[in-house]
Protein backbone atom coordinates (compact mmCIF):
# COMPACT_ATOMS: atom_id res chain seq x y z
CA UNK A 1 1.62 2.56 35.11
CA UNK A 2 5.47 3.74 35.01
CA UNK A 3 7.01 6.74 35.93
CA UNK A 4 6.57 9.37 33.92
CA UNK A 5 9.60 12.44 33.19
CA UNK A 6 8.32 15.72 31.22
CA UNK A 7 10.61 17.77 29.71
CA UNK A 8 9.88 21.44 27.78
CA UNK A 9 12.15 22.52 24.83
CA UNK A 10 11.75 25.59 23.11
CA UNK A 11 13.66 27.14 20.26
CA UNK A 12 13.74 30.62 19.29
CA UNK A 13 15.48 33.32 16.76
CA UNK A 14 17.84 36.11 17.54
CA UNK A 15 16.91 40.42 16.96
CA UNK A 16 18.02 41.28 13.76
CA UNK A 17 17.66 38.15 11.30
CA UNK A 18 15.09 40.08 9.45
CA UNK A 19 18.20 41.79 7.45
CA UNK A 20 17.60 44.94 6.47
CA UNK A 21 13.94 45.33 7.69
CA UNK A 22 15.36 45.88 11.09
CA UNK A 23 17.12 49.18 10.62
CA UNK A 24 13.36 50.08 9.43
CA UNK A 25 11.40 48.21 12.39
CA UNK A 26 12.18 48.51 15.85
CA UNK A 27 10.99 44.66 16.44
CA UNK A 28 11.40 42.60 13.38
CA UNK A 29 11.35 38.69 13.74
CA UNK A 30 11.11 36.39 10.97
CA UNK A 31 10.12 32.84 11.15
CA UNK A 32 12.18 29.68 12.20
CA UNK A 33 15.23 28.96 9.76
CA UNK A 34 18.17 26.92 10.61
CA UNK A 35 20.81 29.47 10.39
CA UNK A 36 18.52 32.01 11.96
CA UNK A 37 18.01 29.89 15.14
CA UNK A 38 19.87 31.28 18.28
CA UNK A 39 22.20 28.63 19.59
CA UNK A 40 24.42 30.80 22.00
CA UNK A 41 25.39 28.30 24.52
CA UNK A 42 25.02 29.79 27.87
CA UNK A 43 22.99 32.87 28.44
CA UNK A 44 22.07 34.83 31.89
CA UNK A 45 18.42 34.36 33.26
CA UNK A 46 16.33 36.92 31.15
CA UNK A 47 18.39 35.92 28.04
CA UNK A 48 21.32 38.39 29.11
CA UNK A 49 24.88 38.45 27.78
CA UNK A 50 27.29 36.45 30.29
CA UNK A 51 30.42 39.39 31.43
CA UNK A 52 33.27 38.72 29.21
CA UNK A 53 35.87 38.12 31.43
CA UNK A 54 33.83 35.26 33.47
CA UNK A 55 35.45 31.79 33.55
CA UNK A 56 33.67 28.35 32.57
CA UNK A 57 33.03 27.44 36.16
CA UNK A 58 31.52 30.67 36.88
CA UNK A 59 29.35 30.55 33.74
CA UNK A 60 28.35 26.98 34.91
CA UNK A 61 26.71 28.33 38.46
CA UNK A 62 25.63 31.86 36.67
CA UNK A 63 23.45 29.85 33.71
CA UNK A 64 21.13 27.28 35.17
CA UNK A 65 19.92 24.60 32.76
CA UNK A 66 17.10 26.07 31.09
CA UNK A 67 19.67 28.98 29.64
CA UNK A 68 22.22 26.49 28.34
CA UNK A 69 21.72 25.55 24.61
CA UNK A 70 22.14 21.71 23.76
CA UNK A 71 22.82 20.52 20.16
CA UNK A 72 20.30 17.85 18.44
CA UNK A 73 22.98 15.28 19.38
CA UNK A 74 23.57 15.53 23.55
CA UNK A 75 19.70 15.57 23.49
CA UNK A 76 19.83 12.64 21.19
CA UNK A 77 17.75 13.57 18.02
CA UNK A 78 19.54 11.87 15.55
CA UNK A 79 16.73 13.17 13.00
CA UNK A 80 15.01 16.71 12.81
CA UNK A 81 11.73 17.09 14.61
CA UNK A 82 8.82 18.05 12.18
CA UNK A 83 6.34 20.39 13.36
CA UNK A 84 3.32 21.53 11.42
CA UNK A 85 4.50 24.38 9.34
CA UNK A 86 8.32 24.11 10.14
CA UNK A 87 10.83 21.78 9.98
CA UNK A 88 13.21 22.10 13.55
CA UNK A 89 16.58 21.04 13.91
CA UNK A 90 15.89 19.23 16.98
CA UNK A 91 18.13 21.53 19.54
CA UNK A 92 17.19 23.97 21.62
CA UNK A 93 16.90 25.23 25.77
CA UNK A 94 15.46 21.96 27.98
CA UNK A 95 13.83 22.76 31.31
CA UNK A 96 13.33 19.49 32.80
CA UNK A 97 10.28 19.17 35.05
CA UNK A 98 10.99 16.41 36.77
CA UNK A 99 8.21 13.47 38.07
CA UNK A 100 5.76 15.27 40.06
CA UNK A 101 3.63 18.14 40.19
CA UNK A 102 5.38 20.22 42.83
CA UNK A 103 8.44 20.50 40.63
CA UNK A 104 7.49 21.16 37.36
CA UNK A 105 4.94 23.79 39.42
CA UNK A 106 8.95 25.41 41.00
CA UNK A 107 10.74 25.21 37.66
CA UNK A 108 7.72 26.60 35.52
CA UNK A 109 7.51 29.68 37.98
CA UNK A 110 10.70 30.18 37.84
CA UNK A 111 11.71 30.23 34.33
CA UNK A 112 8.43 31.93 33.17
CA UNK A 113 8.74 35.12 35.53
CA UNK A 114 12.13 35.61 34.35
CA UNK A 115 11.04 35.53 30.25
CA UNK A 116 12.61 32.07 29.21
CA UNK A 117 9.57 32.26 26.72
CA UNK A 118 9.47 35.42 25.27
CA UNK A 119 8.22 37.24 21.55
CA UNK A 120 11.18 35.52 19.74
CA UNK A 121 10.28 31.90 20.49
CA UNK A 122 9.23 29.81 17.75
CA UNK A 123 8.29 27.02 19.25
CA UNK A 124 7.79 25.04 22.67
CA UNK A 125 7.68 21.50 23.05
CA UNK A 126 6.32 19.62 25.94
CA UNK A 127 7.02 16.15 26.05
CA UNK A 128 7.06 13.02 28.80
CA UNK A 129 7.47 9.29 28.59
CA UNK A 130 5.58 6.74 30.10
CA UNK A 131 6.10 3.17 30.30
CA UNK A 132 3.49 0.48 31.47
CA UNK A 133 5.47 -3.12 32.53
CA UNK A 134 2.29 -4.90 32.37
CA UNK A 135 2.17 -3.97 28.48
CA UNK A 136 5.76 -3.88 27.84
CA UNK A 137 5.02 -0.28 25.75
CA UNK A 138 6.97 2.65 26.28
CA UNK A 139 4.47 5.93 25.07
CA UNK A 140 6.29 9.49 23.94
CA UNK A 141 3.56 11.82 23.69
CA UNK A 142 4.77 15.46 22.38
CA UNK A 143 2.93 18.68 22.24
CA UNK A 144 3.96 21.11 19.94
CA UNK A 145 3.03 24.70 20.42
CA UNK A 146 4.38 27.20 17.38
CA UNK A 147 4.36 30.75 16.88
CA UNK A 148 4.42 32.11 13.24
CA UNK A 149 6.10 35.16 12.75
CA UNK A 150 2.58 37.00 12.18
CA UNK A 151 1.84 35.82 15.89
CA UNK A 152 -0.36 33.08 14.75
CA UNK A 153 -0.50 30.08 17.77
CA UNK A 154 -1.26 26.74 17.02
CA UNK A 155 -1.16 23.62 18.54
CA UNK A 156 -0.79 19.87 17.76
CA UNK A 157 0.14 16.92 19.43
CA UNK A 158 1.33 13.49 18.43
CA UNK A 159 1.51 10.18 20.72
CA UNK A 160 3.81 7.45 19.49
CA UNK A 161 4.12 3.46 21.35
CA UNK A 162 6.65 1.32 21.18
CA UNK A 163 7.78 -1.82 22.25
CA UNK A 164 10.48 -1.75 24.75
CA UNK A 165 11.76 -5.39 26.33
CA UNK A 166 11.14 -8.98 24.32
CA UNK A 167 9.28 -10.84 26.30
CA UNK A 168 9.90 -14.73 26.41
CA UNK A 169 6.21 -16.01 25.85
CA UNK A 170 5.33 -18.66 23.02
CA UNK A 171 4.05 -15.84 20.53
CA UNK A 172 7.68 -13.87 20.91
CA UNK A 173 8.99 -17.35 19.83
CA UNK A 174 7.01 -17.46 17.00
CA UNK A 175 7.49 -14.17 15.63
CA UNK A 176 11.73 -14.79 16.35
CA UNK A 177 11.13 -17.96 13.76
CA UNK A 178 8.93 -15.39 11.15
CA UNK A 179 11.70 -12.68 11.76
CA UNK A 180 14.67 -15.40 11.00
CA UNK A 181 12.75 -16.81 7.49
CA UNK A 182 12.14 -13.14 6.54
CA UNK A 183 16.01 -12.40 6.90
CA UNK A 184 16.92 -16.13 5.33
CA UNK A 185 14.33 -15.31 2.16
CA UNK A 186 15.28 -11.83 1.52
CA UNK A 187 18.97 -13.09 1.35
CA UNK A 188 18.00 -15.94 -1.04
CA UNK A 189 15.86 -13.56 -3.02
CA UNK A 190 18.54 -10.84 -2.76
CA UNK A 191 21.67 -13.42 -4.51
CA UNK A 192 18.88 -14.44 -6.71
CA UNK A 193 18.79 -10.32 -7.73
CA UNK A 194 22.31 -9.70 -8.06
CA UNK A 195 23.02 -13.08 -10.11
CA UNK A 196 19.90 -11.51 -12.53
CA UNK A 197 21.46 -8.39 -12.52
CA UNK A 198 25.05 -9.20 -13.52
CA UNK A 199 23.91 -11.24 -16.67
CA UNK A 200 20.83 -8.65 -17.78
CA UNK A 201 22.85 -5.59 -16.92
CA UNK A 202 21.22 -2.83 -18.15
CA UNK A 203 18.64 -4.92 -20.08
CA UNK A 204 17.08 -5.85 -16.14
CA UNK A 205 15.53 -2.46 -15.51
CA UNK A 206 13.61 -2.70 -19.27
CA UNK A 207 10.72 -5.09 -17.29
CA UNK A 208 8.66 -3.31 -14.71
CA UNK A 209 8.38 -6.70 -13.15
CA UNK A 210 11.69 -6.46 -12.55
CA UNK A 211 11.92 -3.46 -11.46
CA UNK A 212 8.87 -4.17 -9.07
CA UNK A 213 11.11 -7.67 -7.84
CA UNK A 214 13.98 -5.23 -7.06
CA UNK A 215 11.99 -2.22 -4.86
CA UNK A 216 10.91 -5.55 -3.32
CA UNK A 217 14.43 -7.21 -2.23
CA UNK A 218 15.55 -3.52 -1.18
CA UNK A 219 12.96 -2.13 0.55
CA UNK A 220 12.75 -6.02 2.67
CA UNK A 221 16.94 -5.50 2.94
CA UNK A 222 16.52 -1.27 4.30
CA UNK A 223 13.47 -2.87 6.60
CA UNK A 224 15.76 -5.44 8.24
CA UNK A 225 18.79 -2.77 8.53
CA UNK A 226 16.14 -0.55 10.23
CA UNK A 227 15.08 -3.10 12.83
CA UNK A 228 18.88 -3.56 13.58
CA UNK A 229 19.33 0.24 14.09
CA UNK A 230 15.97 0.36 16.54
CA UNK A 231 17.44 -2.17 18.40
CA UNK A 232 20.38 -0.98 19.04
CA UNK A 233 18.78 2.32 19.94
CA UNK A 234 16.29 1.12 22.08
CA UNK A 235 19.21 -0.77 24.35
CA UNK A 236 21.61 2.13 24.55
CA UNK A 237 18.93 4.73 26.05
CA UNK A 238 17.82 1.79 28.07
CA UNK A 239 21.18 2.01 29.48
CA UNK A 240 21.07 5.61 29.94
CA UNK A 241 18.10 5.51 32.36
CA UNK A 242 19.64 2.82 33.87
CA UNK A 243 23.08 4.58 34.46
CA UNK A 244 21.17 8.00 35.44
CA UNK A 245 17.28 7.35 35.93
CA UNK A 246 17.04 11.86 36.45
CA UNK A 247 19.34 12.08 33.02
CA UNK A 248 16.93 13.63 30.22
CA UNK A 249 17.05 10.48 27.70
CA UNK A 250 14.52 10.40 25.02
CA UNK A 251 13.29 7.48 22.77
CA UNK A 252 13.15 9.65 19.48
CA UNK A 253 16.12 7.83 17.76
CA UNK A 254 14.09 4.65 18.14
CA UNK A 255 10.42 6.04 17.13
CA UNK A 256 12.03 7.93 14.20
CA UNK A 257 14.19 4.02 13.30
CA UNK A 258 10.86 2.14 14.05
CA UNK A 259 8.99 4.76 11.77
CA UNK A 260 11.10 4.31 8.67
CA UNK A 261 10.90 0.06 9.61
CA UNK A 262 7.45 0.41 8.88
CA UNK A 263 7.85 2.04 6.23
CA UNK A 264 10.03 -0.06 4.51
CA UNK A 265 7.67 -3.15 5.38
CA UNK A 266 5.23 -1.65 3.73
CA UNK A 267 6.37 -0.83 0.40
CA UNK A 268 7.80 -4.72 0.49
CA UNK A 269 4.13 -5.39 1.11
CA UNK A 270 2.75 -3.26 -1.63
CA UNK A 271 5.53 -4.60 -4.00
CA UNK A 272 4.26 -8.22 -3.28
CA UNK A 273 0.99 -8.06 -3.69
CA UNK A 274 2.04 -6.08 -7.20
CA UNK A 275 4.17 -8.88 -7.82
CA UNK A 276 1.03 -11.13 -6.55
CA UNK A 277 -0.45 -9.65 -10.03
CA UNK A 278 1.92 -10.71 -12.13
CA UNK A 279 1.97 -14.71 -10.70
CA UNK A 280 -2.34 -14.66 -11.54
CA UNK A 281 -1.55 -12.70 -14.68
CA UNK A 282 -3.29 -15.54 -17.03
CA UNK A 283 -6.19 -15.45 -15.02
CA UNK A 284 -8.99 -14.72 -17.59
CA UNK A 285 -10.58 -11.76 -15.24
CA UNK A 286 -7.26 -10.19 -14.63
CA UNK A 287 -6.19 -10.63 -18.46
CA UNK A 288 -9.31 -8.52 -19.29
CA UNK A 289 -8.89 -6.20 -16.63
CA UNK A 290 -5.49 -5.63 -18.06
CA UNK A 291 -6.78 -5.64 -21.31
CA UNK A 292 -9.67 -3.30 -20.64
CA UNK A 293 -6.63 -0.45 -18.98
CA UNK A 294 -4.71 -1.07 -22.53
CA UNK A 295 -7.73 -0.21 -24.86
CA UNK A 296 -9.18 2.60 -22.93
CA UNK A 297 -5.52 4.42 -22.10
CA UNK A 298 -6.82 7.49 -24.88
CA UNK A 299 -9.80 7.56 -23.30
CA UNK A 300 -8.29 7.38 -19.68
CA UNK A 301 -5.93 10.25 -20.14
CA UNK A 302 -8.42 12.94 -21.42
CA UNK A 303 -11.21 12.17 -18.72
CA UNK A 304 -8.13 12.42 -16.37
CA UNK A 305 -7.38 15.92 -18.10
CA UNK A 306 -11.04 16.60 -17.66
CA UNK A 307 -11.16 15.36 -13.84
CA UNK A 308 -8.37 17.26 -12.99
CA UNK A 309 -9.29 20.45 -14.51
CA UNK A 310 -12.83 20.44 -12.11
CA UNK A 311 -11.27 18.99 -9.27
CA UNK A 312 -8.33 22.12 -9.49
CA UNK A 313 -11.17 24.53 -10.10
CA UNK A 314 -13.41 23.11 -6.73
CA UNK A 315 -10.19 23.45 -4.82
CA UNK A 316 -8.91 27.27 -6.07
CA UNK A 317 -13.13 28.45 -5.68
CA UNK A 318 -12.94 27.03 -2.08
CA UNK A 319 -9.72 28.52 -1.39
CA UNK A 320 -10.85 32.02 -2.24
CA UNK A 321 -14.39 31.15 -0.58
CA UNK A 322 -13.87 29.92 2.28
CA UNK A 323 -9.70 29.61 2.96
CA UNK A 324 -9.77 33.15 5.66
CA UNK A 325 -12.25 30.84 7.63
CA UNK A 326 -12.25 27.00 7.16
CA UNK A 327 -9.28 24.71 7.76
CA UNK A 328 -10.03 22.37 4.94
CA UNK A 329 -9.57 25.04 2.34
CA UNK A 330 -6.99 26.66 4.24
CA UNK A 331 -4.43 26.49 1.95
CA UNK A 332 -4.14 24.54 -1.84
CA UNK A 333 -2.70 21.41 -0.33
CA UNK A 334 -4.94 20.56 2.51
CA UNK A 335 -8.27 21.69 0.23
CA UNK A 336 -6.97 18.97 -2.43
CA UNK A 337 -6.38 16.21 0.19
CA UNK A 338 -10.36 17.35 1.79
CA UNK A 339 -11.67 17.17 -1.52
CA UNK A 340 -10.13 13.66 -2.06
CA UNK A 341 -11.64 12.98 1.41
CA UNK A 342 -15.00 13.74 -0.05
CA UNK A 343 -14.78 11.36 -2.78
CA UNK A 344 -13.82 8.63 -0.43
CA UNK A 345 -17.00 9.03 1.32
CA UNK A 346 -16.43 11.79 4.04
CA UNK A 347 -19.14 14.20 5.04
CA UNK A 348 -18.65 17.88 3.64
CA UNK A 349 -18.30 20.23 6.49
CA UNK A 350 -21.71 21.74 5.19
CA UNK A 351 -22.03 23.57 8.69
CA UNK A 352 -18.77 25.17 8.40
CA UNK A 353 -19.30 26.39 4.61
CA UNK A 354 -22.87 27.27 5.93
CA UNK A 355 -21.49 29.57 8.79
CA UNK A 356 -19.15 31.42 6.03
CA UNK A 357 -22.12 32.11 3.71
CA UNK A 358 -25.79 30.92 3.75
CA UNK A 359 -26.10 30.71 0.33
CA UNK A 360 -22.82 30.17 -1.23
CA UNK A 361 -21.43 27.56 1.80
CA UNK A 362 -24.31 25.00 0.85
CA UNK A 363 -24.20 25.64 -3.34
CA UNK A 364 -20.75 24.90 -3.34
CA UNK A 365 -20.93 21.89 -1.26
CA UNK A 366 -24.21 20.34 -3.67
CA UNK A 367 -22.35 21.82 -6.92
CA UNK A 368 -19.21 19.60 -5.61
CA UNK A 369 -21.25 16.35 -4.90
CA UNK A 370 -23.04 16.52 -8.40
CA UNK A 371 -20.25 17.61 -10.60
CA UNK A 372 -17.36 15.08 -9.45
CA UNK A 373 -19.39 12.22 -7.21
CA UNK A 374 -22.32 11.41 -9.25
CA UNK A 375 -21.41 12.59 -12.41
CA UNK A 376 -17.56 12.50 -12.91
CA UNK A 377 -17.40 9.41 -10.74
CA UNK A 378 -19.99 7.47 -12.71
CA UNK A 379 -18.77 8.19 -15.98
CA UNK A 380 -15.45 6.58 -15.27
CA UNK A 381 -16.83 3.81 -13.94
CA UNK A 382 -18.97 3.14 -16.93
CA UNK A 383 -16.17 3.78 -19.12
CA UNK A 384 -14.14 0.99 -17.61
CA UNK A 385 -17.42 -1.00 -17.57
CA UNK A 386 -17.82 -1.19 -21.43
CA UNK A 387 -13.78 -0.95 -21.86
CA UNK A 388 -13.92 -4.72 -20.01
CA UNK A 389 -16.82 -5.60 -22.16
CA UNK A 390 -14.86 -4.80 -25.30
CA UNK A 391 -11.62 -6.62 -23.84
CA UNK A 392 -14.04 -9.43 -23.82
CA UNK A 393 -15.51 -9.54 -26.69
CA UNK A 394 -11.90 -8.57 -28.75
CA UNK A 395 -9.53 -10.65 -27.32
CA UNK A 396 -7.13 -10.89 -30.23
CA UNK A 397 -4.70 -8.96 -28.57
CA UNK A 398 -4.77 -11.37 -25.21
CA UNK A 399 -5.09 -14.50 -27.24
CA UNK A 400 -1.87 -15.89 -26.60
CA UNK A 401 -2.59 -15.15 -22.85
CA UNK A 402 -5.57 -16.48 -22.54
CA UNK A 403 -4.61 -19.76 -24.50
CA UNK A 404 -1.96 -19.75 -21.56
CA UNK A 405 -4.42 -19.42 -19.20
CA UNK A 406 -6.82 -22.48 -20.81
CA UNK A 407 -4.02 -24.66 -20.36
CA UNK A 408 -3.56 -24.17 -16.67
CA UNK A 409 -7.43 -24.45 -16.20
CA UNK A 410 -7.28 -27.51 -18.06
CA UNK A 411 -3.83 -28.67 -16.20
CA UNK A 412 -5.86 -27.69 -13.26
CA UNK A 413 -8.98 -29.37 -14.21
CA UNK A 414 -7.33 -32.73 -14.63
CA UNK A 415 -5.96 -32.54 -11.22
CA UNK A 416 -9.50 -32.12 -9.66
CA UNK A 417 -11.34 -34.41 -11.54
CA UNK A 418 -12.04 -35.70 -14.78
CA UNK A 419 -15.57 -35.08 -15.22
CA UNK A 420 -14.65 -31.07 -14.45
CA UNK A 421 -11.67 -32.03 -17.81
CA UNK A 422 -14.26 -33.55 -19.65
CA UNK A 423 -16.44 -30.41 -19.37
CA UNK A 424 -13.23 -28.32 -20.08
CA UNK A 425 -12.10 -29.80 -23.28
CA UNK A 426 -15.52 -29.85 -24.27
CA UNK A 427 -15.15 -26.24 -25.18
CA UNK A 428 -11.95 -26.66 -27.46
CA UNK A 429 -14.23 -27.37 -30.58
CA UNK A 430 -16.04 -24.69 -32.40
CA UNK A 431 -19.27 -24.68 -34.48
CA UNK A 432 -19.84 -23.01 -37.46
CA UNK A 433 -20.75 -19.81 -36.16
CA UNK A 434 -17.65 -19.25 -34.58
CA UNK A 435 -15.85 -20.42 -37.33
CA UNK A 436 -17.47 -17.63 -39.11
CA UNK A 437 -17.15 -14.78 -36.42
CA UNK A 438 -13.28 -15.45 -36.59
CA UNK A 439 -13.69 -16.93 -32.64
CA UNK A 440 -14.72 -13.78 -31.19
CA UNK A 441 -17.88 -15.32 -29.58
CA UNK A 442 -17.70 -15.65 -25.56
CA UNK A 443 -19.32 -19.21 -25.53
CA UNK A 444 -15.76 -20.10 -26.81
CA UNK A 445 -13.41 -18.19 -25.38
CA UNK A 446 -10.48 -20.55 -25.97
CA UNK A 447 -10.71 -20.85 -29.64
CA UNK A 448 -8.59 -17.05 -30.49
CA UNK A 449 -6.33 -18.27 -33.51
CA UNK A 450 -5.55 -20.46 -36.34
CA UNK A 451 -3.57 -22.22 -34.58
CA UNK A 452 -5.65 -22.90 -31.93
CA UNK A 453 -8.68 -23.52 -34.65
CA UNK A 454 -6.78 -26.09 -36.07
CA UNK A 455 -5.54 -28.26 -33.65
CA UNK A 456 -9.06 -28.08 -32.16
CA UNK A 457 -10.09 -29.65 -35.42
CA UNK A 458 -7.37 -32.05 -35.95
CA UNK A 459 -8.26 -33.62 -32.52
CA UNK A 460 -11.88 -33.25 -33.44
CA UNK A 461 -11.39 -35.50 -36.44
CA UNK A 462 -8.71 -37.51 -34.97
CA UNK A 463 -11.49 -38.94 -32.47
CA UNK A 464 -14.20 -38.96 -35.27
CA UNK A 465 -12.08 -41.18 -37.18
CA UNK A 466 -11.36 -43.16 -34.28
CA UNK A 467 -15.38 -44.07 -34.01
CA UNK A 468 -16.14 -44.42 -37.66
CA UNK A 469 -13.13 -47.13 -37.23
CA UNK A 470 -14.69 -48.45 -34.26
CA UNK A 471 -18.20 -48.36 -36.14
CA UNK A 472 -16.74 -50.64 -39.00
CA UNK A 473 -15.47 -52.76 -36.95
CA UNK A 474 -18.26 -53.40 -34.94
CA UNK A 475 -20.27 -53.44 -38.91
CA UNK A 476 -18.02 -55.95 -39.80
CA UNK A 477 -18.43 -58.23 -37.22
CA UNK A 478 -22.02 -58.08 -37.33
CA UNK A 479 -22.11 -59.24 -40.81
CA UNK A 480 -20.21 -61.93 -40.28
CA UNK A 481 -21.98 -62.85 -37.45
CA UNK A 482 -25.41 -62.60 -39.57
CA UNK A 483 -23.72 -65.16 -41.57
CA UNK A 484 -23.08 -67.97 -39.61
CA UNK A 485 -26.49 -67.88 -38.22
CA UNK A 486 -27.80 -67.99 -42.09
CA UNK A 487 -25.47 -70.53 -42.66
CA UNK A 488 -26.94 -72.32 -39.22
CA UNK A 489 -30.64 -71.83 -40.42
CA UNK A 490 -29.99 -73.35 -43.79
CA UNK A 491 -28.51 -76.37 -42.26
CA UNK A 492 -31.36 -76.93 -40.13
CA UNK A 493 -33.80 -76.46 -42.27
CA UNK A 494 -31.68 -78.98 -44.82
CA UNK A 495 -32.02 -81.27 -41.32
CA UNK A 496 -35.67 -80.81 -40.64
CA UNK A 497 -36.82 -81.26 -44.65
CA UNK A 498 -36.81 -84.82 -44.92
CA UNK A 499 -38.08 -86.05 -41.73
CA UNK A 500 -41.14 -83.64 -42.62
CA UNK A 501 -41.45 -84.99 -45.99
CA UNK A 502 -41.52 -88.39 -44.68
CA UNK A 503 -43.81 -87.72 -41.95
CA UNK A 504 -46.46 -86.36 -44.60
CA UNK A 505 -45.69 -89.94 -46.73
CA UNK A 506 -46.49 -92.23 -43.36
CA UNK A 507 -50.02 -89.76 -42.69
CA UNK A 508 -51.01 -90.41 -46.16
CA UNK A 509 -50.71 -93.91 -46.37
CA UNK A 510 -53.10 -94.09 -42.43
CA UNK A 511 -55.85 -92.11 -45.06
């Protein structure tokens, strides 16, 4: 394991930013706001006023580092810090606590007994780096403590990895060759785009395909513009340790760069595996799924209306229930993300409700279950259920699709075999029945229009014909062939005759 380097920030507000509440209270201190933060760049120990007439070199050895303010950017935040309830600019008084115990124990003391963190601070941040050579990952693990302005502590902490050096193994090699025909697509893909868009114009954004192929190009483009940016981050603070190893250098430019990489990779991934759709689009199953979503929309929207209207209720009853006492109903948004939890699968916190109320805490919880798991839940499903079964069985409106999609099968089928074709083109040709439920029977699910009826038929006869040719034919020659061997018999027997009749003459005569 590396060296590690901790480092404690805290930010805090100045007397008097709760306006005119202050000439009323004696201490009033709102919560954390940009322009309310105190930024006062050098400050005596005990956060006293520095004498007026003192020069900058006296200031300098009268304010030791943990009084002097530093902006976002000489600490090297190029993005605002979010904490859980505020949003911080990323400044803020830095007490560095160097690599081992004994230090951090001297510079704690000191700062503490002398009120660095006092009823006006907001928030403290204790962070430290550690990087592992064997693993080539750099770890920045931060722990936030805030103060709300009703006193209210709370806590979190948040422990992000990243990759520091490229190492030169095989597997680095091959990810180099994936990175290079990423870049070399997206640029193909991206001309491809622009070419598209200066002919369509404004008539490009009409297809959602299109506008799916375009989040695509530009979320892959911001992703590789990203990467760029880490990189570049990652080297210069590499530099910075290496020109000052006790400098306070942070890796938050690169976690926050990395961050916004991944997640631009993954709407390029969701956007392709949309766009995935669209390439098996005349796939039968997906044409009926689609199908299915386009004859049950009415339906859809008012069980949404319905859905939504229970689930709001649940969440405002468990706000006023059990909000004063359990985090998951603490406030409107984290109840609605915990009851969303609950459909997924996860547990209710049954003991926690329980603890609030005996009664109510378990009622609530088996009311919850029934109302949107078993009942809600089910009914949804069995309305898309029969909405596929009617895309199914009406499939006038995905006819030309699904004529599409025969084609291929059959394009397909030929290319595997031709006894799989055979048993393909065996369903072109409808009976009577069909013929007579308009082609609406599943048995033949390729037969969906006229058109389609009659070139079935025309084929149908086409071959028919071509037998009852090759029937006459074969008729034909058989009759002539039972002619010659008439013709033969009669001949013979015309031979055989006379010798007969004299044989009978010569047996006579012996008598």
């Amino acid at each position: 394991m590396g060296s590690e380097c901790y480092n404690l920030l805290f930010v805090f507000i100045p007397i008097g930013s709760c306006g005119i509440l202050s000439t009323i209270l004696s201490h009033c201190y709102y919560d954390y706001t940009f322009a309310g933060e105190d930024t006062t760049l050098m400050s005596l120990p005990g956060w006293k006023e520095i004498p007026p007439n003192s020069t900058w070199p006296d200031s300098l050895k009268m304010c030791p580092l943990p009084w002097r303010y530093q902006t976002p950017e000489e600490l090297g935040n190029a993005l605002p810090t979010w904490g859980t309830f505020k949003l911080y600019r990323g400044g803020g008084y830095i007490a560095a606590l160097g690599y081992d115990e004994q230090t951090a124990d001297r510079v704690l003391s000191e700062t503490l007994s002398q009120g660095w963190i006092d009823r006006q601070t907001r928030a403290v941040v204790i962070e430290f780096t550690v990087f592992n050579i064997n693993t080539n990952l750099i770890s920045v693990a931060t722990f936030f403590y805030e103060v709300l302005a009703t006193g209210a502590a709370y806590t979190t902490k948040k422990v992000e990895t990243l990759e520091l050096y490229s190492t030169e193994s095989g597997s680095q090699e091959f990810c180099y060759i994936c990175q290079f025909l990423f870049m070399a697509m997206t640029t193909f893909y991206l001309v491809l785009l622009l070419i598209n868009l200066f002919r369509q114009r404004a008539a490009f954004f009409k297809s959602p395909w299109n506008m799916i192929e375009f989040l695509q190009i530009v979320s892959s483009v911001t992703s590789f513009a990203f990467y760029i940016l880490k990189a570049k981050s990652i080297l210069k603070s590499i530099k910075a340790i290496q020109s000052n190893p006790y400098a306070i250098i942070n890796f938050h430019s690169s976690l926050s760069w990395a961050e916004w990489e991944n997640v631009s990779i993954a709407v390029a991934i969701f956007m392709a595996t949309l766009k995935f759709l669209h390439l098996i689009r005349f796939n039968p199953h997906v044409i009926y799924l689609f199908s299915s979503f386009r004859q049950s929309a009415g339906n859809q929207l008012s069980f949404l209306f319905i859905f939504c209207l229970t689930f709001n209720s649940f969440a405002t009853s468990g706000i006023a229930l059990f909000g004063p006492s359990t985090l998951y109903y603490s406030s409107y948004l984290r109840a609605t993300v915990s009851q969303f939890e609950f459909l997924l699968g996860k547990a209710v916190p049954l003991e926690e409700l329980r603890a609030v109320n005996h009664i109510i805490g378990p009622a609530f919880a088996f009311l919850y279950m029934l109302m949107m798991t078993i009942l809600l839940m089910n009914l949804i499903v069995s309305m898309l259920n029969d909405s596929y079964s009617d895309a199914k069985t009406n499939v006038e409106e995905s006819a030309e699709d699904l004529e599409i999609a025969h084609y291929f099968g059959e394009r397909l089928a030929g290319l595997l075999g031709s006894e799989n074709r055979e048993r393909h083109l065996k369903k072109l040709f409808c009976d009577e029945a069909t013929f007579v439920n308009m082609c609406r029977s599943e048995a033949e699910p390729n037969c969906l229009s006229s058109n389609g009826i009659l070139q079935s038929t025309r084929e149908r006869m086409a071959k028919i014909d071509q037998r009852i040719g090759q029937l006459l034919q074969l008729s034909q020659k058989g009759e002539e062939d039972h002619y010659e061997e008439d013709i033969d018999f009669l001949n013979l027997l015309l031979a055989v005759t006379p010798r007969l009749q004299g044989q009978d003459t010569q047996e006579a005569i012996m008598y």
